[in-house]
N, C-alpha and C. Protein backbone atom coordinates (compact mmCIF):
# COMPACT_ATOMS: atom_id res chain seq x y z
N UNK A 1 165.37 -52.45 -57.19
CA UNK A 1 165.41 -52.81 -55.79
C UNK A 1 166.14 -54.16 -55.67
N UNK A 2 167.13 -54.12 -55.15
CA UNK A 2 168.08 -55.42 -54.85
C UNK A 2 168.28 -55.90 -54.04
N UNK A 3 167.84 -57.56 -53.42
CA UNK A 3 167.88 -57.92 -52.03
C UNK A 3 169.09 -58.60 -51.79
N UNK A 4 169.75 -58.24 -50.50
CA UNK A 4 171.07 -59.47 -50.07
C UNK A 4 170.78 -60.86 -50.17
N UNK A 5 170.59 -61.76 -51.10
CA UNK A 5 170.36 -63.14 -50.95
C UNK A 5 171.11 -63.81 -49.85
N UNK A 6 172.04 -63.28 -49.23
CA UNK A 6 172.71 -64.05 -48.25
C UNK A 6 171.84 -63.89 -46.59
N UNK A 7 170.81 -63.00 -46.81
CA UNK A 7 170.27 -62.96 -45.59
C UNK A 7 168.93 -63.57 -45.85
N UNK A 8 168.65 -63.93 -46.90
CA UNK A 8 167.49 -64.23 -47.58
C UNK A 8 167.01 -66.03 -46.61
N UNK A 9 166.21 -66.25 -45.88
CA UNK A 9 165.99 -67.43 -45.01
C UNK A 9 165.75 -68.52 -46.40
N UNK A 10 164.71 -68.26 -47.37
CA UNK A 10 164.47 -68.75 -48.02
C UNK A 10 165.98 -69.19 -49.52
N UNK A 11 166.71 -68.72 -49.27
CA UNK A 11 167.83 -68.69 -49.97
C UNK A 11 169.09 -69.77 -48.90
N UNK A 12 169.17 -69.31 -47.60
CA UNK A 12 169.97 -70.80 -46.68
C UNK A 12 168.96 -71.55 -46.92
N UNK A 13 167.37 -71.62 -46.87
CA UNK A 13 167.44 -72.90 -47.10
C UNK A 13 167.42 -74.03 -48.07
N UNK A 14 167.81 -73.39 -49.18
CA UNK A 14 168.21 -73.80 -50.42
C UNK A 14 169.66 -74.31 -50.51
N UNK A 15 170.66 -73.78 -49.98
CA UNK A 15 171.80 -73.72 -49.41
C UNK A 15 171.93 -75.17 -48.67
N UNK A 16 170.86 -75.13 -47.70
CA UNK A 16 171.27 -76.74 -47.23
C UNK A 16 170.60 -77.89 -47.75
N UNK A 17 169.69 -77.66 -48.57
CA UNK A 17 168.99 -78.32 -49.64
C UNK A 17 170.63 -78.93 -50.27
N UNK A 18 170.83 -77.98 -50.96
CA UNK A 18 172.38 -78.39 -51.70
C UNK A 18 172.87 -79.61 -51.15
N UNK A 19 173.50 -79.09 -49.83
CA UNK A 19 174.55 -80.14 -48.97
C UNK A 19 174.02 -81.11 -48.45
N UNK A 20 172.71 -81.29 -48.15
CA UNK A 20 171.98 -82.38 -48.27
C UNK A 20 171.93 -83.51 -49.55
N UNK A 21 171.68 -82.69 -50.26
CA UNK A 21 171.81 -83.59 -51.73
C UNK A 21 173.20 -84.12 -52.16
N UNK A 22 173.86 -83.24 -51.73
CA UNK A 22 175.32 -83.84 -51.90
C UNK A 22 175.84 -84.90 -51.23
N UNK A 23 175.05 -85.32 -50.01
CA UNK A 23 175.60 -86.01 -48.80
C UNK A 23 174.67 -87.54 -49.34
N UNK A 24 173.15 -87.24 -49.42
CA UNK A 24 172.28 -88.17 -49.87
C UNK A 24 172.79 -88.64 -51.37
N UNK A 25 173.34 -88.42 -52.27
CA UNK A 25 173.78 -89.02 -53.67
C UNK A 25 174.97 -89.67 -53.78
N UNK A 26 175.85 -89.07 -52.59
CA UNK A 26 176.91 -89.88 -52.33
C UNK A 26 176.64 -91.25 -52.11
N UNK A 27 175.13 -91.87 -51.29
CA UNK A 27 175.17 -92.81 -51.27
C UNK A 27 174.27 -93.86 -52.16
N UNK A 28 173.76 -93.10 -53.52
CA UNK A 28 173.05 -93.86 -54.62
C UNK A 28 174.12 -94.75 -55.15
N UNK A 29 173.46 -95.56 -56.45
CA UNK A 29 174.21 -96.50 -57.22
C UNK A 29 175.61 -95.98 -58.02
N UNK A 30 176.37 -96.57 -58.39
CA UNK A 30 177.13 -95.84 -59.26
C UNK A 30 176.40 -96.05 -60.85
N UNK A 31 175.58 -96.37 -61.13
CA UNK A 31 174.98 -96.26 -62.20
C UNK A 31 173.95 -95.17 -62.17
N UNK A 32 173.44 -94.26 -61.09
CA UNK A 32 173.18 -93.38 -61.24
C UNK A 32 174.13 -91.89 -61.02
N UNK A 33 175.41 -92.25 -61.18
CA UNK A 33 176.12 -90.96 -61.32
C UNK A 33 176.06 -89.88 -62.54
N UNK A 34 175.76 -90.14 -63.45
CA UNK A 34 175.14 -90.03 -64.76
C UNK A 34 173.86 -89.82 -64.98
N UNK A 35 173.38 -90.23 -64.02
CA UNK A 35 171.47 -89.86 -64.12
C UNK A 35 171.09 -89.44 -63.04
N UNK A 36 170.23 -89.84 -61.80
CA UNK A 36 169.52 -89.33 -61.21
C UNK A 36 170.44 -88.56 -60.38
N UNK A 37 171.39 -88.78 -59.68
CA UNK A 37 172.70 -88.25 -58.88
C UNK A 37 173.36 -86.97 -59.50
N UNK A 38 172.91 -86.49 -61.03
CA UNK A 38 173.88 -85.65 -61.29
C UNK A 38 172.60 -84.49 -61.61
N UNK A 39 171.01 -85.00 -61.80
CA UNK A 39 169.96 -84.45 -62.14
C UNK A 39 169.73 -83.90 -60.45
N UNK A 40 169.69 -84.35 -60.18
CA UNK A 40 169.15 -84.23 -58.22
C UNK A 40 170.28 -82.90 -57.85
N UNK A 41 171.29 -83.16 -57.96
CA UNK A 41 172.33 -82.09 -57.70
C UNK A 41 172.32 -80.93 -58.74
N UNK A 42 171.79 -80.75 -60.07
CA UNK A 42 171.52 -79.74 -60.62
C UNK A 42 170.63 -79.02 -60.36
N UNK A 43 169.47 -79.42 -60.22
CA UNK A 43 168.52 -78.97 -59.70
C UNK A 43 168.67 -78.13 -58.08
N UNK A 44 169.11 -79.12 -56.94
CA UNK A 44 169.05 -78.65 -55.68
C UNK A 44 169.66 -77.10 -55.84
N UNK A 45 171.16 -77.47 -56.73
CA UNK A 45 172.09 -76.22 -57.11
C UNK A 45 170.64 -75.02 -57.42
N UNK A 46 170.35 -75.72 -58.55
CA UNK A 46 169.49 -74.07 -59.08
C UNK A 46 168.63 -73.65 -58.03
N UNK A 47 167.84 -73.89 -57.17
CA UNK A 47 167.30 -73.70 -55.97
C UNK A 47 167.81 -72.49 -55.89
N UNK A 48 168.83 -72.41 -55.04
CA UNK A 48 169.41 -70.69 -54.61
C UNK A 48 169.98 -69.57 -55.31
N UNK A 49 170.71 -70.68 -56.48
CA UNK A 49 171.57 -69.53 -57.79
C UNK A 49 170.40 -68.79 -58.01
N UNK A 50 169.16 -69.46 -58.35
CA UNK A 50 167.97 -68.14 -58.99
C UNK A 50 167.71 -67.46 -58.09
N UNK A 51 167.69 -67.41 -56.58
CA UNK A 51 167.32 -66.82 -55.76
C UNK A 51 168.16 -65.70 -55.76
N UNK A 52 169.68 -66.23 -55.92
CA UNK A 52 170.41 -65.16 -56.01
C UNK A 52 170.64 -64.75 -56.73
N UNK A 53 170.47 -64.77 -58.08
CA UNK A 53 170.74 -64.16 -59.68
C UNK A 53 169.18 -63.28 -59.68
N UNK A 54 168.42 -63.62 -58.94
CA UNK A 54 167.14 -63.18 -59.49
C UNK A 54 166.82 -61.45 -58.02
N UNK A 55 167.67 -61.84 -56.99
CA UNK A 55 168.33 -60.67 -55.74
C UNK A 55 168.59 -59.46 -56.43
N UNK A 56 169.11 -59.95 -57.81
CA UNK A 56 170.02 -57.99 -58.42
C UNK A 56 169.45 -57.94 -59.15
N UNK A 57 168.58 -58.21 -59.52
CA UNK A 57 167.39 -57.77 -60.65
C UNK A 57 166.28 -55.97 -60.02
N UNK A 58 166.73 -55.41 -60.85
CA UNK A 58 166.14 -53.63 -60.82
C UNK A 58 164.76 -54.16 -59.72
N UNK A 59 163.61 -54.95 -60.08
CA UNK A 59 162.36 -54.85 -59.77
C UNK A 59 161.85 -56.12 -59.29
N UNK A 60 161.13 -55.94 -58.43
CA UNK A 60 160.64 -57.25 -57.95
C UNK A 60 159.62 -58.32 -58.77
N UNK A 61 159.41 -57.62 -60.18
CA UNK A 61 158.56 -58.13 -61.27
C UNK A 61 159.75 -59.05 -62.01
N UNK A 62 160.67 -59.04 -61.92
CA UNK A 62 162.29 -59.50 -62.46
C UNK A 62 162.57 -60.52 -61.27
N UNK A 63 162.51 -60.17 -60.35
CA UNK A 63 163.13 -61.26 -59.52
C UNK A 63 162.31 -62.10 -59.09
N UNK A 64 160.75 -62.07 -59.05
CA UNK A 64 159.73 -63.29 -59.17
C UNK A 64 159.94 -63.95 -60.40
N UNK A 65 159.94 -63.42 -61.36
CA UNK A 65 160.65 -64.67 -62.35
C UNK A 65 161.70 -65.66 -62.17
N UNK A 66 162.68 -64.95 -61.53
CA UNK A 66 163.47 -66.11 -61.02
C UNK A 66 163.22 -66.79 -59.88
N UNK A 67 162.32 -66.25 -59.03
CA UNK A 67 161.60 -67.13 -57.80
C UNK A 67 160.70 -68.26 -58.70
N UNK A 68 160.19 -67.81 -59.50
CA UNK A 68 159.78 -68.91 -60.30
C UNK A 68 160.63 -70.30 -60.51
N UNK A 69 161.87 -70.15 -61.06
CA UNK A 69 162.24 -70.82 -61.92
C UNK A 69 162.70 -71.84 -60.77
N UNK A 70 163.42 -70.87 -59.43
CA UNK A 70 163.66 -71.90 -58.32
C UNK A 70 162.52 -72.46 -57.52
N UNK A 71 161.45 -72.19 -57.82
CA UNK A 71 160.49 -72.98 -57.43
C UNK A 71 160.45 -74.34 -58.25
N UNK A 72 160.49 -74.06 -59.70
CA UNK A 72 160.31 -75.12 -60.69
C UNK A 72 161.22 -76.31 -60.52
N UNK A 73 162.49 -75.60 -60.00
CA UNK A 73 163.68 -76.78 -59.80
C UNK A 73 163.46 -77.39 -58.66
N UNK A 74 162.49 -77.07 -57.54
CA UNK A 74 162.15 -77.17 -56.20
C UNK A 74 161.14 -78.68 -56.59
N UNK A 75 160.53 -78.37 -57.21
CA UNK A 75 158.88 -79.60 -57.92
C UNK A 75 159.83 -80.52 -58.32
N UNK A 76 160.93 -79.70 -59.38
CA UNK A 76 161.65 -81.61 -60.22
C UNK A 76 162.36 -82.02 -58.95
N UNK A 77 163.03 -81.70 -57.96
CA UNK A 77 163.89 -82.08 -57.50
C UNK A 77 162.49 -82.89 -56.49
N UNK A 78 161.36 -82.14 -56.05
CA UNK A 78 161.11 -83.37 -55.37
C UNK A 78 160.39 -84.50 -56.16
N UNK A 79 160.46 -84.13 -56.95
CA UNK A 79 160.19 -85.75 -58.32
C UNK A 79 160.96 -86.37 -58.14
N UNK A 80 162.19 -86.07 -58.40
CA UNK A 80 163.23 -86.80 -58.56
C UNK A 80 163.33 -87.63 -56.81
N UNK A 81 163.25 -87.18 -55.86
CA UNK A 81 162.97 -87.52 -54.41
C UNK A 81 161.89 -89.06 -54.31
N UNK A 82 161.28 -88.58 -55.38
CA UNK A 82 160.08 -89.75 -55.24
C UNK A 82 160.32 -90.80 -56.11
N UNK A 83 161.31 -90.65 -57.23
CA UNK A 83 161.96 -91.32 -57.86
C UNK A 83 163.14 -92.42 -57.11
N UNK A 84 163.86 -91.54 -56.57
CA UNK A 84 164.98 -92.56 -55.83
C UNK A 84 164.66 -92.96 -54.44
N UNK A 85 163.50 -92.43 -53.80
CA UNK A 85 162.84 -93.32 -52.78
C UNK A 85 162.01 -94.37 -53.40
N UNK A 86 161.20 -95.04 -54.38
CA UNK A 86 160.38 -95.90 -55.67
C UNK A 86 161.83 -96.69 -56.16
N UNK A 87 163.36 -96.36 -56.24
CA UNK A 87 164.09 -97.38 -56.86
C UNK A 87 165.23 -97.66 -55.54
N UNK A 88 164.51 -97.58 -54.28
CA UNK A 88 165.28 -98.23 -53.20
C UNK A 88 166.46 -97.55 -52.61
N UNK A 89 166.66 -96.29 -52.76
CA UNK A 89 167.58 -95.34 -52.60
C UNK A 89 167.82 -94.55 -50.96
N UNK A 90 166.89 -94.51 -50.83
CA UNK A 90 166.30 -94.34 -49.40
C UNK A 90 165.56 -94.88 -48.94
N UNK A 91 165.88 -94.84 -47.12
CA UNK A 91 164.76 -94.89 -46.03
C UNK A 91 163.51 -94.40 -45.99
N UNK A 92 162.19 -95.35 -46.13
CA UNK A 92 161.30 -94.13 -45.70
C UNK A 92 161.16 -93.24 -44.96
N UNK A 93 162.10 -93.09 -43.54
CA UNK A 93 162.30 -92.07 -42.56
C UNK A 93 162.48 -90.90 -43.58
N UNK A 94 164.09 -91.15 -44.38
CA UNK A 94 164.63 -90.38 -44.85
C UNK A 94 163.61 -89.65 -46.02
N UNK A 95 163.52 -90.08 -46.81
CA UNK A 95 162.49 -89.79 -47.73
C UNK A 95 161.04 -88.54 -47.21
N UNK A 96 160.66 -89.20 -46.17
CA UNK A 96 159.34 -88.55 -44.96
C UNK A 96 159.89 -87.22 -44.95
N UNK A 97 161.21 -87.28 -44.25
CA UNK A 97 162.14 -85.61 -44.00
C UNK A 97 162.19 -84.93 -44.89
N UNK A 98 162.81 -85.56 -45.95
CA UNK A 98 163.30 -84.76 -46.88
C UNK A 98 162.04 -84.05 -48.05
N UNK A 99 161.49 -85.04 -47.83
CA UNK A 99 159.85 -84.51 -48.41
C UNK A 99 159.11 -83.27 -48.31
N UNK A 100 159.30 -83.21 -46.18
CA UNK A 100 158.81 -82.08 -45.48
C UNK A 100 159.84 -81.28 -45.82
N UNK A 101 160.79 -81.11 -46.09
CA UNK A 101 161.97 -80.36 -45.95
C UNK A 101 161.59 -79.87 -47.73
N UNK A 102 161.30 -80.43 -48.44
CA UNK A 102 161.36 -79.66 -49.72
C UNK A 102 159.93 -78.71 -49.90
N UNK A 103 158.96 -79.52 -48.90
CA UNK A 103 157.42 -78.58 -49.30
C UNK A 103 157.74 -77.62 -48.73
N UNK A 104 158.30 -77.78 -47.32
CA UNK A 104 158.59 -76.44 -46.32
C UNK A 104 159.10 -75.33 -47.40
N UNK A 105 160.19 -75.60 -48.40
CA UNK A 105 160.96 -74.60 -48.97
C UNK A 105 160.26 -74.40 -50.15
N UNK A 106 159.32 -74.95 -50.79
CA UNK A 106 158.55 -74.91 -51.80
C UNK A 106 157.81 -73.68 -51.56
N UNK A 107 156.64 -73.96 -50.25
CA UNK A 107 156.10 -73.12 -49.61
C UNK A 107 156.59 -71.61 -49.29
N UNK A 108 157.63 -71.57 -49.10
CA UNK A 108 158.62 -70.31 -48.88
C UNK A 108 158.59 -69.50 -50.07
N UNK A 109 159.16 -70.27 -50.70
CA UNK A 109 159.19 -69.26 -52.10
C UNK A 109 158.32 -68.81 -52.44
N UNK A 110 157.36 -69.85 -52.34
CA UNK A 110 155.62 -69.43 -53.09
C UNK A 110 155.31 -67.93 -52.23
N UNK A 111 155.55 -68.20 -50.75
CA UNK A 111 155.50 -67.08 -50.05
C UNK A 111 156.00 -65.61 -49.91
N UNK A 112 156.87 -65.98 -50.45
CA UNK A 112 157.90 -64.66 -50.64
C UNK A 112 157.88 -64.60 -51.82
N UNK A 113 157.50 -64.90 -52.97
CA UNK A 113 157.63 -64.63 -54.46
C UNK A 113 156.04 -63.93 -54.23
N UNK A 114 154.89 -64.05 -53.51
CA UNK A 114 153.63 -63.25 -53.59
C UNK A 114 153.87 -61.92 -52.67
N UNK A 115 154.95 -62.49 -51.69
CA UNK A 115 154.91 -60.76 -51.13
C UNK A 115 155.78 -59.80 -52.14
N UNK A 116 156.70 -60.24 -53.00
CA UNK A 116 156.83 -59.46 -54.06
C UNK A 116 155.75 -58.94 -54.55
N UNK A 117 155.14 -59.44 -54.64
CA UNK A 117 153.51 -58.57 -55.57
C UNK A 117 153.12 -58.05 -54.63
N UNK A 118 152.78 -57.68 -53.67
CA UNK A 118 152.21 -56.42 -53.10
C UNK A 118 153.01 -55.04 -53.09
């Protein structure tokens, strides 16, 4: 059973997770281009690739594994969130948003990776 990840809500919003992160690292240190800036953007990335690598998988016992894994990148990335808001990187506004904005999508997956199991 294979889902269109492109219609997948929980898959755009991984998608703007991305371009968010891309927009927010643009404005870290240049000493973190190499570290937290290039970790933050790997992660946001894996967010949707598993969503969508894990879409053409035969069974929905196959593609919760990869809901897994983009959940997992979902937790570091908001580590990493709490990391470069703690070394002055962001606004607490910004930080507040982006916080809600990662549980919101955390939450999602968790949500839709259990309606796989029924």
């Amino acid at each position: 059973m294979t889902h269109n990840f492109r219609k997948l809500k929980v898959w755009n919003e991984g998608i703007s997770l991305v371009n968010v992160t891309y927009r927010m690292t643009k404005n870290f240190p240049d000493i973190e281009k190499f570290n937290l800036t290039s970790q933050m953007i790997r992660c946001a990335v894996s967010i949707p690739s598993n969503i969508a690598e894990g879409s053409s998988k035969g069974t929905n016992k196959h593609f919760g594994k990869f809901l897994e894994i983009s959940l997992g990148s979902a937790f570091e990335w908001e580590t990493q969130l709490i990391i470069a808001f703690n070394q002055g990187y962001l606004t607490d506004e910004k930080f507040k948003n982006l916080e809600q904005r990662i549980r919101q999508l955390q939450k999602m997956t968790s949500g839709f990776q259990g309606g796989l199991d029924k």
